[in-house]
PDB file of N, CA and C in Angstrom:
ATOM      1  N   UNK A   1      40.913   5.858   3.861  1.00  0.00           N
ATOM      2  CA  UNK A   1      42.133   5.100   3.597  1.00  0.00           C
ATOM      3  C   UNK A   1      42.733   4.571   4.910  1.00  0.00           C
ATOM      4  N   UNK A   2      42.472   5.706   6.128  1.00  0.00           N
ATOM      5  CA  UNK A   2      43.344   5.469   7.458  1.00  0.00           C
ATOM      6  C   UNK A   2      42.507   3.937   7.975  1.00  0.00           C
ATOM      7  N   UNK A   3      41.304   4.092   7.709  1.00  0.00           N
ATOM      8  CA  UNK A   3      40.103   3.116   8.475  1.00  0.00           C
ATOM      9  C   UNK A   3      40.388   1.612   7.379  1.00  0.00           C
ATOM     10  N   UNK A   4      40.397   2.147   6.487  1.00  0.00           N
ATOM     11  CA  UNK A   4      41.077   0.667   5.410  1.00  0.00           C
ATOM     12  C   UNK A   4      41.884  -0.111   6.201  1.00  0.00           C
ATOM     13  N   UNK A   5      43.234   0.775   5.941  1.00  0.00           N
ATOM     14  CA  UNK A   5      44.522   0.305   6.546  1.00  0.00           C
ATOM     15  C   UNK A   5      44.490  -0.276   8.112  1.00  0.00           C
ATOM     16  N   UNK A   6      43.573  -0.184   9.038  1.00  0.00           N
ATOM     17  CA  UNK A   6      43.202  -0.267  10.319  1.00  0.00           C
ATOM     18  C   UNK A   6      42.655  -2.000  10.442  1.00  0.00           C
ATOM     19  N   UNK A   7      41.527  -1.740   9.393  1.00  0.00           N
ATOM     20  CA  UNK A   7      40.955  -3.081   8.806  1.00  0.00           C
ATOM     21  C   UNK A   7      41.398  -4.443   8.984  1.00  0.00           C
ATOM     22  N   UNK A   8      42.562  -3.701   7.594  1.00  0.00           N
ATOM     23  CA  UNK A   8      43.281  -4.678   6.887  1.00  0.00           C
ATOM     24  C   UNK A   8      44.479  -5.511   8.122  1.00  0.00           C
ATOM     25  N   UNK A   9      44.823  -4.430   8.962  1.00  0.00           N
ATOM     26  CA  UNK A   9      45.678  -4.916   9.938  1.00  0.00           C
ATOM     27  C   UNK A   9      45.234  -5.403  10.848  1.00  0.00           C
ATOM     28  N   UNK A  10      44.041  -4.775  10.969  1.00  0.00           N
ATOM     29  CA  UNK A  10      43.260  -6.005  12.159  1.00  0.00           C
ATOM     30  C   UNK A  10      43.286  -7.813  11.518  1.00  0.00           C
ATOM     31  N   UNK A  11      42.733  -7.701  10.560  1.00  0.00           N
ATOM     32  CA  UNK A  11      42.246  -9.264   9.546  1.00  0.00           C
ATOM     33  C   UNK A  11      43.554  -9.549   9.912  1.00  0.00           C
ATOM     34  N   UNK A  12      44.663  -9.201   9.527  1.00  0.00           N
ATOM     35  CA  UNK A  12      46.296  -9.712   9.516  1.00  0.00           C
ATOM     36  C   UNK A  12      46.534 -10.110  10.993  1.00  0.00           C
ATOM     37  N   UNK A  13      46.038  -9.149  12.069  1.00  0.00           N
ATOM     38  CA  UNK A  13      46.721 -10.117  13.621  1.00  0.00           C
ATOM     39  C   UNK A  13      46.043 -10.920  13.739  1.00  0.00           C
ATOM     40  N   UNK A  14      44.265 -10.714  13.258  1.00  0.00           N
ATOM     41  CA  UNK A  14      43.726 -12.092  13.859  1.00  0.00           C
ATOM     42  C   UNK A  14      44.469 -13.141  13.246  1.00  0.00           C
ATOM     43  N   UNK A  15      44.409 -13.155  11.644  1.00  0.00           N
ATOM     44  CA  UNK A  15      44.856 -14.049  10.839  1.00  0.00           C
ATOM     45  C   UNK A  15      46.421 -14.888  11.641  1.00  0.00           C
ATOM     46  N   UNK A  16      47.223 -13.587  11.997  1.00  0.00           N
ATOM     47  CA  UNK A  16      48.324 -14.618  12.558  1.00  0.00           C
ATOM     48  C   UNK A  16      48.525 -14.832  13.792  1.00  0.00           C
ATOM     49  N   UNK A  17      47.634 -14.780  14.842  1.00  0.00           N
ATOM     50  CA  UNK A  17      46.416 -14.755  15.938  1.00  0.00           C
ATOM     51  C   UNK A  17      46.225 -16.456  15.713  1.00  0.00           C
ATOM     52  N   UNK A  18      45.930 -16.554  14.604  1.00  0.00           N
ATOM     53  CA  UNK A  18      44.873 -18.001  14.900  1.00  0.00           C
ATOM     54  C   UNK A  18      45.687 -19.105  14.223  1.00  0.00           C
ATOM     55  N   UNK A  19      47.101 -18.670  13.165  1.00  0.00           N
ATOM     56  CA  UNK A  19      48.057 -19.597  13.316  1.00  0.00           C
ATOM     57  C   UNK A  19      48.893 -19.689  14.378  1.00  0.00           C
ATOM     58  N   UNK A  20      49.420 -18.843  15.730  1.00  0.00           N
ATOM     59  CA  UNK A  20      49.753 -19.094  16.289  1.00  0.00           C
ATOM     60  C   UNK A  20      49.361 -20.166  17.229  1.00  0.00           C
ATOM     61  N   UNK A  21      47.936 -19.806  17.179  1.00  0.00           N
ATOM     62  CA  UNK A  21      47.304 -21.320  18.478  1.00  0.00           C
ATOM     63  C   UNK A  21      46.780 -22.332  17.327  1.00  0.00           C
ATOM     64  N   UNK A  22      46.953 -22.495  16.278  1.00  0.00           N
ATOM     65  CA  UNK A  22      46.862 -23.465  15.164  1.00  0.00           C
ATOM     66  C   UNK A  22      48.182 -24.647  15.395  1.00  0.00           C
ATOM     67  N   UNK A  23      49.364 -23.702  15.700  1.00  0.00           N
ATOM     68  CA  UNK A  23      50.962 -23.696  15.728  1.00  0.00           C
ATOM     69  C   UNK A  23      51.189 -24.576  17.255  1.00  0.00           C
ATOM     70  N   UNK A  24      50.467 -23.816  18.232  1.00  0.00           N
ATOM     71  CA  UNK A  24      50.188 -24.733  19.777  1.00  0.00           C
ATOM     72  C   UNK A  24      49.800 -25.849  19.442  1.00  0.00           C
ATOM     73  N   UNK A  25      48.466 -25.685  19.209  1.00  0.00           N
ATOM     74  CA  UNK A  25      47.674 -26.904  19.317  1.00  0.00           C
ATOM     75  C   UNK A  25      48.639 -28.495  19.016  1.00  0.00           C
ATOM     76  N   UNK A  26      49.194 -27.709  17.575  1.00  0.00           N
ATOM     77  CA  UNK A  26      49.688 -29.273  16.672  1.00  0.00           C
ATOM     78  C   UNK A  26      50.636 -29.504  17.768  1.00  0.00           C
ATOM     79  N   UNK A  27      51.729 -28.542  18.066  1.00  0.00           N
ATOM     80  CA  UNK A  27      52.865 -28.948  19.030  1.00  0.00           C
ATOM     81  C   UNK A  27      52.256 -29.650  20.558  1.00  0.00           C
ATOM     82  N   UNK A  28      50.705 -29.390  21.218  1.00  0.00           N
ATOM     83  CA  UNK A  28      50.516 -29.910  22.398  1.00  0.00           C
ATOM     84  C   UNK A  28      50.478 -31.724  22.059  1.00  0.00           C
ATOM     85  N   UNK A  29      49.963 -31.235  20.768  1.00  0.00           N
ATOM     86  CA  UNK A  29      49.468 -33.003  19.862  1.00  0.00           C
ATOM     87  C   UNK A  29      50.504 -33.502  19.926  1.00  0.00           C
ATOM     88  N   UNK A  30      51.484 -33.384  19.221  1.00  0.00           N
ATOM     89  CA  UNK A  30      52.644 -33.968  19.174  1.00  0.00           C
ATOM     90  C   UNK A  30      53.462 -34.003  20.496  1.00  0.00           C
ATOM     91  N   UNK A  31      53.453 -32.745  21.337  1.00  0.00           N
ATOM     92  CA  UNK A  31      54.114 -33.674  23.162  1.00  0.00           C
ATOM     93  C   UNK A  31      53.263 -34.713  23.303  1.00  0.00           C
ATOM     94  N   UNK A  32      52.196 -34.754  23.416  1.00  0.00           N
ATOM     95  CA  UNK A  32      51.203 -35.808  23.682  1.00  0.00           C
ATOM     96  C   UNK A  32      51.256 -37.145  23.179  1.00  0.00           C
ATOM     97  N   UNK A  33      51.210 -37.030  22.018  1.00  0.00           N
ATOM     98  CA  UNK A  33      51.972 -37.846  20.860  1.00  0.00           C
ATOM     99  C   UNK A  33      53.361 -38.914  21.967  1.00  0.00           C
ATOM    100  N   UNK A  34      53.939 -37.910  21.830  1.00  0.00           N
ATOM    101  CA  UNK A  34      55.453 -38.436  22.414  1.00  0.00           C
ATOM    102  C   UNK A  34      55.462 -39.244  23.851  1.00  0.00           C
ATOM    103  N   UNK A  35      54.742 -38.443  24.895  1.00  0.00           N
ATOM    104  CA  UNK A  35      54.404 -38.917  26.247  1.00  0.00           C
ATOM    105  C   UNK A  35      53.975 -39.882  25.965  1.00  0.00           C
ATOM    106  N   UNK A  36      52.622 -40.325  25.026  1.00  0.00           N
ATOM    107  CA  UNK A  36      52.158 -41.620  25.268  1.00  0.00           C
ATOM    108  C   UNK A  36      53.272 -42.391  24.885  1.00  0.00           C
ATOM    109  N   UNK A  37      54.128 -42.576  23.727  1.00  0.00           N
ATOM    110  CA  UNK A  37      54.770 -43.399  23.194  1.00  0.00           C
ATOM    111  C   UNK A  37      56.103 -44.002  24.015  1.00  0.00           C
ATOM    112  N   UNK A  38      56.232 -42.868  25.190  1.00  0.00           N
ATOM    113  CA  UNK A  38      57.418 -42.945  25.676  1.00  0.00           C
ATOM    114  C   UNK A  38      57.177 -43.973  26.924  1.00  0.00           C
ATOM    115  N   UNK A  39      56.004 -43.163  27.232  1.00  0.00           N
ATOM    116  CA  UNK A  39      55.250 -43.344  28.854  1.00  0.00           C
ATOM    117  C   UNK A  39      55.383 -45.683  28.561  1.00  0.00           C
ATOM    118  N   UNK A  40      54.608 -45.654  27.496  1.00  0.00           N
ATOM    119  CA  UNK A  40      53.818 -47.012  26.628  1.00  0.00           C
ATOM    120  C   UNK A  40      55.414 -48.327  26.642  1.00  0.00           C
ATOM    121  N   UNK A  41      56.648 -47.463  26.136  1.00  0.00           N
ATOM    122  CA  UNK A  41      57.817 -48.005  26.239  1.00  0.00           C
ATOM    123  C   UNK A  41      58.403 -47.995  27.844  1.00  0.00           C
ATOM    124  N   UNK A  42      58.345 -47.129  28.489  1.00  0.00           N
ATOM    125  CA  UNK A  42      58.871 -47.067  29.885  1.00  0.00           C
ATOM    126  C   UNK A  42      58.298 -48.017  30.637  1.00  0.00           C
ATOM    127  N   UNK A  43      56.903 -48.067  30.439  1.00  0.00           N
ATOM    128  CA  UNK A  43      56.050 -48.739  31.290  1.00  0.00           C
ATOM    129  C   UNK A  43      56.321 -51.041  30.720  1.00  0.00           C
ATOM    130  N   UNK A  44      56.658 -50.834  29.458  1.00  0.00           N
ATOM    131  CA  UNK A  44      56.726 -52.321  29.399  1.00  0.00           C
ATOM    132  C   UNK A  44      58.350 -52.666  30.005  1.00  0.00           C
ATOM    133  N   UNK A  45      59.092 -51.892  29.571  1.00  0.00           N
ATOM    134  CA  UNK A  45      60.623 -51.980  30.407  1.00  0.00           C
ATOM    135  C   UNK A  45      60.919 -52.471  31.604  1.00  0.00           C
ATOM    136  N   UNK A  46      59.504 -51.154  32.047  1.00  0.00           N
ATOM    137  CA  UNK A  46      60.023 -51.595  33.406  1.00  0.00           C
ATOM    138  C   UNK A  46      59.020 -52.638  34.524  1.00  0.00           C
ATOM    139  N   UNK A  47      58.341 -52.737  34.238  1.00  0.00           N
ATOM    140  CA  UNK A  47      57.862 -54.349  34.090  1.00  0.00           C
ATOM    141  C   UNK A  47      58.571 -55.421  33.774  1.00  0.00           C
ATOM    142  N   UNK A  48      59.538 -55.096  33.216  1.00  0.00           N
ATOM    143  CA  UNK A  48      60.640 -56.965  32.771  1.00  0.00           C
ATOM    144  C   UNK A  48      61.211 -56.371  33.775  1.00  0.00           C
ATOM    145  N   UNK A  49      61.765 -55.497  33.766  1.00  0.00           N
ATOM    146  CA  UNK A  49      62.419 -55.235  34.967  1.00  0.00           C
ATOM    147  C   UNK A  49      62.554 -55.720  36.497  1.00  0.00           C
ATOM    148  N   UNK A  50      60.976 -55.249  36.356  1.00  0.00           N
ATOM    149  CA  UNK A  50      60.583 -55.453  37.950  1.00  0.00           C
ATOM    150  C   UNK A  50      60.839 -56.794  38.528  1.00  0.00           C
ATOM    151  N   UNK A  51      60.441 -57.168  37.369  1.00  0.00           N
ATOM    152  CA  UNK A  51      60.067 -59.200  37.084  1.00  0.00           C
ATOM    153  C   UNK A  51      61.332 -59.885  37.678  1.00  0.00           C
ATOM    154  N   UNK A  52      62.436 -59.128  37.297  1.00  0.00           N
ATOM    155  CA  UNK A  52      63.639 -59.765  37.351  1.00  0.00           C
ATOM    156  C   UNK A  52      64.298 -59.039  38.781  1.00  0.00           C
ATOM    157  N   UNK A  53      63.426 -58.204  39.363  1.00  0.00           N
ATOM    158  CA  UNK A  53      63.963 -57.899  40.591  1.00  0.00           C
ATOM    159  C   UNK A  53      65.052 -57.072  40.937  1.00  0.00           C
ATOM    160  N   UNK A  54      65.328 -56.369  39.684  1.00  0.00           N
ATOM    161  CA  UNK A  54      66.412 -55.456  39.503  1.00  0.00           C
ATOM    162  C   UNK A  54      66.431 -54.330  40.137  1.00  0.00           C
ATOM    163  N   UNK A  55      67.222 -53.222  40.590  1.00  0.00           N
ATOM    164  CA  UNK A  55      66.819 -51.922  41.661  1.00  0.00           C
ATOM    165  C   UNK A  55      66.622 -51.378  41.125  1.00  0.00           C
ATOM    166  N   UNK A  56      66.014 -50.005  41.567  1.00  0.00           N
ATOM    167  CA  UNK A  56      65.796 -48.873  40.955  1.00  0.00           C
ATOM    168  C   UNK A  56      66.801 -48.719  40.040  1.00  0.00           C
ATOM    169  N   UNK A  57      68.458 -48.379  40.470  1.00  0.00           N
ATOM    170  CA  UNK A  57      69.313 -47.998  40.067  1.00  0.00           C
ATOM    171  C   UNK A  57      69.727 -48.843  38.709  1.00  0.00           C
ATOM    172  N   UNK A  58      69.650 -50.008  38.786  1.00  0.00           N
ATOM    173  CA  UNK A  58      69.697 -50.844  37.358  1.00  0.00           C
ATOM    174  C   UNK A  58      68.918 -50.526  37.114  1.00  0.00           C
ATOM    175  N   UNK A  59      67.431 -50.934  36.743  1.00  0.00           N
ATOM    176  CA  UNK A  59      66.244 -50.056  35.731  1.00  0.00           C
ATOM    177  C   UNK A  59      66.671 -48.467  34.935  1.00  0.00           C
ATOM    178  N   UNK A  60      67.072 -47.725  35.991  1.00  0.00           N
ATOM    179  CA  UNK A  60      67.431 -46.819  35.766  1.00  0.00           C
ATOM    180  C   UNK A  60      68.688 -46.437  34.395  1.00  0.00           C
ATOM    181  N   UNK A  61      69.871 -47.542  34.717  1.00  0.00           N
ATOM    182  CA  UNK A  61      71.089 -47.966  33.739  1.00  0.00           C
ATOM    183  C   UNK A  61      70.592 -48.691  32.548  1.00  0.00           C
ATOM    184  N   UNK A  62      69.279 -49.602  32.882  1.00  0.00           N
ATOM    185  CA  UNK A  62      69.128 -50.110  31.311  1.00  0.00           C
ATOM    186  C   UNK A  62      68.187 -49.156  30.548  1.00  0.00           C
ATOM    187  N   UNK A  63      67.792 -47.732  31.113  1.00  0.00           N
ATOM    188  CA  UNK A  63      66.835 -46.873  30.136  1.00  0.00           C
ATOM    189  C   UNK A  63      67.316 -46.306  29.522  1.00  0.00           C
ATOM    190  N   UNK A  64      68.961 -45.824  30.107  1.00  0.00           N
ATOM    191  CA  UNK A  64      69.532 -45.074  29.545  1.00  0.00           C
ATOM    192  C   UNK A  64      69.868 -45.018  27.995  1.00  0.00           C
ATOM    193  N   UNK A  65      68.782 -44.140  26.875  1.00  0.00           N
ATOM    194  CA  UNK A  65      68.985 -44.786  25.937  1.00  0.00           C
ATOM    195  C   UNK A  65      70.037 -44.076  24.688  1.00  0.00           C
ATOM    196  N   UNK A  66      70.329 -45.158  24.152  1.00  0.00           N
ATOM    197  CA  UNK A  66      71.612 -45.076  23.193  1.00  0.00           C
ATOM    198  C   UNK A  66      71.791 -43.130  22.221  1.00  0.00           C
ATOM    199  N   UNK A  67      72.739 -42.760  22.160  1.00  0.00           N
ATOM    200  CA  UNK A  67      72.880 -41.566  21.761  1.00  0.00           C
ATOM    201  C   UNK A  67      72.274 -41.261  20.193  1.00  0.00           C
ATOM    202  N   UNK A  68      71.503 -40.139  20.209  1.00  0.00           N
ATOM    203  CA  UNK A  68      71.089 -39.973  18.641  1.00  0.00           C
ATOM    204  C   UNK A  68      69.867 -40.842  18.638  1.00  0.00           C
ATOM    205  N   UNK A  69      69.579 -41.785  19.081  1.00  0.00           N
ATOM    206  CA  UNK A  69      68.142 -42.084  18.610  1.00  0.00           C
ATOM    207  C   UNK A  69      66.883 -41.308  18.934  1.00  0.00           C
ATOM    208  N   UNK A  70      65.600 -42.018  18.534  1.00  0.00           N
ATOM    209  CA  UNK A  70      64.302 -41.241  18.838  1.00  0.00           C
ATOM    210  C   UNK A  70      63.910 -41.145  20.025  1.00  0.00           C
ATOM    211  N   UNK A  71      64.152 -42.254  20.477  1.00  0.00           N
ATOM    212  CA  UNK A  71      64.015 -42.152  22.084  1.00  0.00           C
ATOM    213  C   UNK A  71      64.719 -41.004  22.807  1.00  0.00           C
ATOM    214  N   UNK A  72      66.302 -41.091  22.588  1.00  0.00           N
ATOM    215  CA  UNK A  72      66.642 -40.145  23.537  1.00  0.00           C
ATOM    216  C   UNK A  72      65.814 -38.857  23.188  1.00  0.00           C
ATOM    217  N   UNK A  73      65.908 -38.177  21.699  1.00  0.00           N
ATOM    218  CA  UNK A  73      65.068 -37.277  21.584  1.00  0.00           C
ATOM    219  C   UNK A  73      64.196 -36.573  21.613  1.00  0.00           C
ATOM    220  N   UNK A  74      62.784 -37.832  22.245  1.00  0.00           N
ATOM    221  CA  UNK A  74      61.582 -38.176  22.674  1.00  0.00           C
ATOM    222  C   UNK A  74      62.135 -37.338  24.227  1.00  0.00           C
ATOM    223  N   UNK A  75      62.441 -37.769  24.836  1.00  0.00           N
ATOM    224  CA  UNK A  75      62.742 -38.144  26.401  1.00  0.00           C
ATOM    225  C   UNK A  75      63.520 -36.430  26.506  1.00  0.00           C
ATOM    226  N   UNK A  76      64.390 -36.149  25.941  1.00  0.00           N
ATOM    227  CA  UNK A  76      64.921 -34.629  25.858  1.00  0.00           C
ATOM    228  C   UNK A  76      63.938 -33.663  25.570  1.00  0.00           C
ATOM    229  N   UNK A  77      63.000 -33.819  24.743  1.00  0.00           N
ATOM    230  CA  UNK A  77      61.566 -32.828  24.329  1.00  0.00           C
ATOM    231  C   UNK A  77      60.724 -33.074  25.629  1.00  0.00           C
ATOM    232  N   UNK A  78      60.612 -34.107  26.355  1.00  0.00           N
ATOM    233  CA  UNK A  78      59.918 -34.046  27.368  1.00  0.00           C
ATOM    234  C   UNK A  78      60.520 -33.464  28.685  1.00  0.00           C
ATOM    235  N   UNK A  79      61.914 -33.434  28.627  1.00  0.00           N
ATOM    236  CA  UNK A  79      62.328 -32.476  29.832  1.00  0.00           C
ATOM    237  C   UNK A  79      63.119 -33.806  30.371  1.00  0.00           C
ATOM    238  N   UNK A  80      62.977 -35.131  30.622  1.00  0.00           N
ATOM    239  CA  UNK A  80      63.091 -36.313  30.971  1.00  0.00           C
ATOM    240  C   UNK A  80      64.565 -36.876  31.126  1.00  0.00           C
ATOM    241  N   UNK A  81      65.451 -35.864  30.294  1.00  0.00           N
ATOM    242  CA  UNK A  81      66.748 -36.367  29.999  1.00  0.00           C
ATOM    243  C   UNK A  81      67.868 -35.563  29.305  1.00  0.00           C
ATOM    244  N   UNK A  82      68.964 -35.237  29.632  1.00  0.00           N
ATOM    245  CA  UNK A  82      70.149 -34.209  29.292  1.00  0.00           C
ATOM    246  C   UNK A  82      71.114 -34.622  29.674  1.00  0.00           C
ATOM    247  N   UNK A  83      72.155 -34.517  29.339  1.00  0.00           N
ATOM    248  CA  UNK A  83      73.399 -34.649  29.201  1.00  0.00           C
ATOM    249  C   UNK A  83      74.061 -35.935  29.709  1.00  0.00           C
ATOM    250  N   UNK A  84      73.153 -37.106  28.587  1.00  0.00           N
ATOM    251  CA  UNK A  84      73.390 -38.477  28.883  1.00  0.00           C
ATOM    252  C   UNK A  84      72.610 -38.835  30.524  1.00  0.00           C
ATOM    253  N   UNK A  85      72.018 -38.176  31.307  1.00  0.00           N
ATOM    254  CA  UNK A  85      71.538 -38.501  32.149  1.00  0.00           C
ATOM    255  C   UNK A  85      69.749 -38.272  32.500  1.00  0.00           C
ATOM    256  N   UNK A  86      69.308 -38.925  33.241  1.00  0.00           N
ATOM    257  CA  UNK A  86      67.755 -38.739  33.030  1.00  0.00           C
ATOM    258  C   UNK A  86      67.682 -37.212  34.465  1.00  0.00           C
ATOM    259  N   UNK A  87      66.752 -36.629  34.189  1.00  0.00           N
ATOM    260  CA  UNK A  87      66.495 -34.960  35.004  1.00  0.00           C
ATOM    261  C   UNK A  87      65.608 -35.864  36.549  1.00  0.00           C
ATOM    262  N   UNK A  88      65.777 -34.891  37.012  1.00  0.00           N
ATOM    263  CA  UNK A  88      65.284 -35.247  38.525  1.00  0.00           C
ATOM    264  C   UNK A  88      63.445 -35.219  38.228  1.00  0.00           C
ATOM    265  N   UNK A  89      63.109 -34.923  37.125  1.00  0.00           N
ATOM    266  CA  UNK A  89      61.597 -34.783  36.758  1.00  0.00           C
ATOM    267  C   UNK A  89      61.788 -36.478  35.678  1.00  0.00           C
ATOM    268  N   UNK A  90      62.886 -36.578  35.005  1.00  0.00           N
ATOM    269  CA  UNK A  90      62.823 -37.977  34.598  1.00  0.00           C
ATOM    270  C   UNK A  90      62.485 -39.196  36.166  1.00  0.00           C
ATOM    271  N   UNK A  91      63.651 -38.739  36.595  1.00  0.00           N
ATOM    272  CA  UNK A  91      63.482 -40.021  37.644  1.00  0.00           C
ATOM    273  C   UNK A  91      62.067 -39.869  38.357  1.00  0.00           C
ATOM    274  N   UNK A  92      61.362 -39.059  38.587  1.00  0.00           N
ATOM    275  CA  UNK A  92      60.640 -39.081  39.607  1.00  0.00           C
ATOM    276  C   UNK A  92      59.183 -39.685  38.537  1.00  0.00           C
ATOM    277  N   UNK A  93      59.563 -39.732  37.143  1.00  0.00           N
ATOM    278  CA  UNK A  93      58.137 -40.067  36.681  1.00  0.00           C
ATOM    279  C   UNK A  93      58.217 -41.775  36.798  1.00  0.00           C
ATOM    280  N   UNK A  94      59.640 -42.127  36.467  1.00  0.00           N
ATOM    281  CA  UNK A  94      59.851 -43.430  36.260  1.00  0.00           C
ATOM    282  C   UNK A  94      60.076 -44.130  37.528  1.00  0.00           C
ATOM    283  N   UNK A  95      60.091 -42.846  38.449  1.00  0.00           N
ATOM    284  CA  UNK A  95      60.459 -44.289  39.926  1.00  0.00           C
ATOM    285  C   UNK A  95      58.904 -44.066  40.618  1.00  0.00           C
ATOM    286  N   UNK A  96      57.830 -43.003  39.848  1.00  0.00           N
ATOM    287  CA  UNK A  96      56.193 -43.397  40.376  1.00  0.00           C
ATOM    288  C   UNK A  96      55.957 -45.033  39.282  1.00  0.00           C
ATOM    289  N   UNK A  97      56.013 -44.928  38.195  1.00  0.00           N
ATOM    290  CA  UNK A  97      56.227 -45.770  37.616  1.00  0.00           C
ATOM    291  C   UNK A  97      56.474 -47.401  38.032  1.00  0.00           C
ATOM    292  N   UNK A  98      57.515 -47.079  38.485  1.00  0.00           N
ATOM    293  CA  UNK A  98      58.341 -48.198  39.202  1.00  0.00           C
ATOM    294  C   UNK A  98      58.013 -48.982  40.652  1.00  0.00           C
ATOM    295  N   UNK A  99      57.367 -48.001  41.114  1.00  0.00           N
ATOM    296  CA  UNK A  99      56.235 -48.027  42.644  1.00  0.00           C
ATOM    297  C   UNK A  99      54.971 -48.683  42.250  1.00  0.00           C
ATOM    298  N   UNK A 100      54.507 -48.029  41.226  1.00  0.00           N
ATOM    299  CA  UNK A 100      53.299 -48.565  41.017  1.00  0.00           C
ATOM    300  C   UNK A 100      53.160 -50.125  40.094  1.00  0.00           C
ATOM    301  N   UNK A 101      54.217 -50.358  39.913  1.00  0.00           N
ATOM    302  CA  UNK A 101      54.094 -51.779  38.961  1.00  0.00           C
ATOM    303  C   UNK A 101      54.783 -52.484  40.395  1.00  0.00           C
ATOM    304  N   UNK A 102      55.783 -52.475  40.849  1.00  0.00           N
ATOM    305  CA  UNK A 102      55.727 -53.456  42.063  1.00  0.00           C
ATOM    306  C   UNK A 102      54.777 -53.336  43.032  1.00  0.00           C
ATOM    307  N   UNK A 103      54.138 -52.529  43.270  1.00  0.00           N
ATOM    308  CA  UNK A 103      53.098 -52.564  43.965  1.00  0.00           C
ATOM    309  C   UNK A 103      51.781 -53.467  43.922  1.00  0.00           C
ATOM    310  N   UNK A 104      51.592 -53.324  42.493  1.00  0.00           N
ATOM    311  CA  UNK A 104      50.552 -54.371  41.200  1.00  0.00           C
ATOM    312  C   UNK A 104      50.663 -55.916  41.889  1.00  0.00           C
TER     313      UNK A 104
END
C-alpha cells in the first residue's frame, strides 16, 4: 500500500512537473510573441522619426504610449515601461535602436 502511495505521488509531481514547464514554455512564447510585435512597432516609429530629424528626447515623447492600451501593457510585461515613463532598460533598447537606424 506504502509503495502504491509512493507511485502514485511520484506520477502526480512528474505530472505537475511537466505542466509547470508546459506553463513556461507558452509564457516564453508569448514574451516572444510581444518583443517581436513591440520591437516591429518601435522600429517603424522610429524610422519616421529619424527621417524627420527629431532627438532622441522627442522620439522618446512620441512613444510614450497612451494609458490602458496594449501597447503600454506590452512594453510593462517587457520591463520597458512604469509609471508613465519608459525604464532605463526601455531607453537603452530604443536608443540602440535609434543608433542603428541613423547610422543605416
Amino acid at each position: 500500500e506504502k509503495d502504491k502511495l509512493k507511485a502514485e505521488l511520484a506520477s502526480k509531481e512528474q505530472q505537475l512537473s511537466d505542466h509547470v514547464n508546459q506553463l513556461s514554455e507558452i509564457k516564453a512564447n508569448i514574451l516572444e510573441e510581444k518583443l517581436r510585435k513591440v520591437k516591429s512597432y518601435l522600429v517603424s516609429h522610429v524610422k519616421r522619426r529619424a527621417k524627420r530629424h527629431d532627438s532622441f528626447e522627442e522620439l522618446l515623447e512620441g512613444l510614450v504610449p497612451r494609458s490602458g492600451t496594449l501597447f503600454e501593457e506590452d512594453l510593462i510585461s517587457l520591463g520597458w515601461f512604469e509609471h508613465g515613463e519608459f525604464t532605463s532598460k526601455g531607453i537603452e533598447v530604443i536608443s540602440q535602436m535609434y543608433a542603428d537606424i541613423c547610422d543605416s
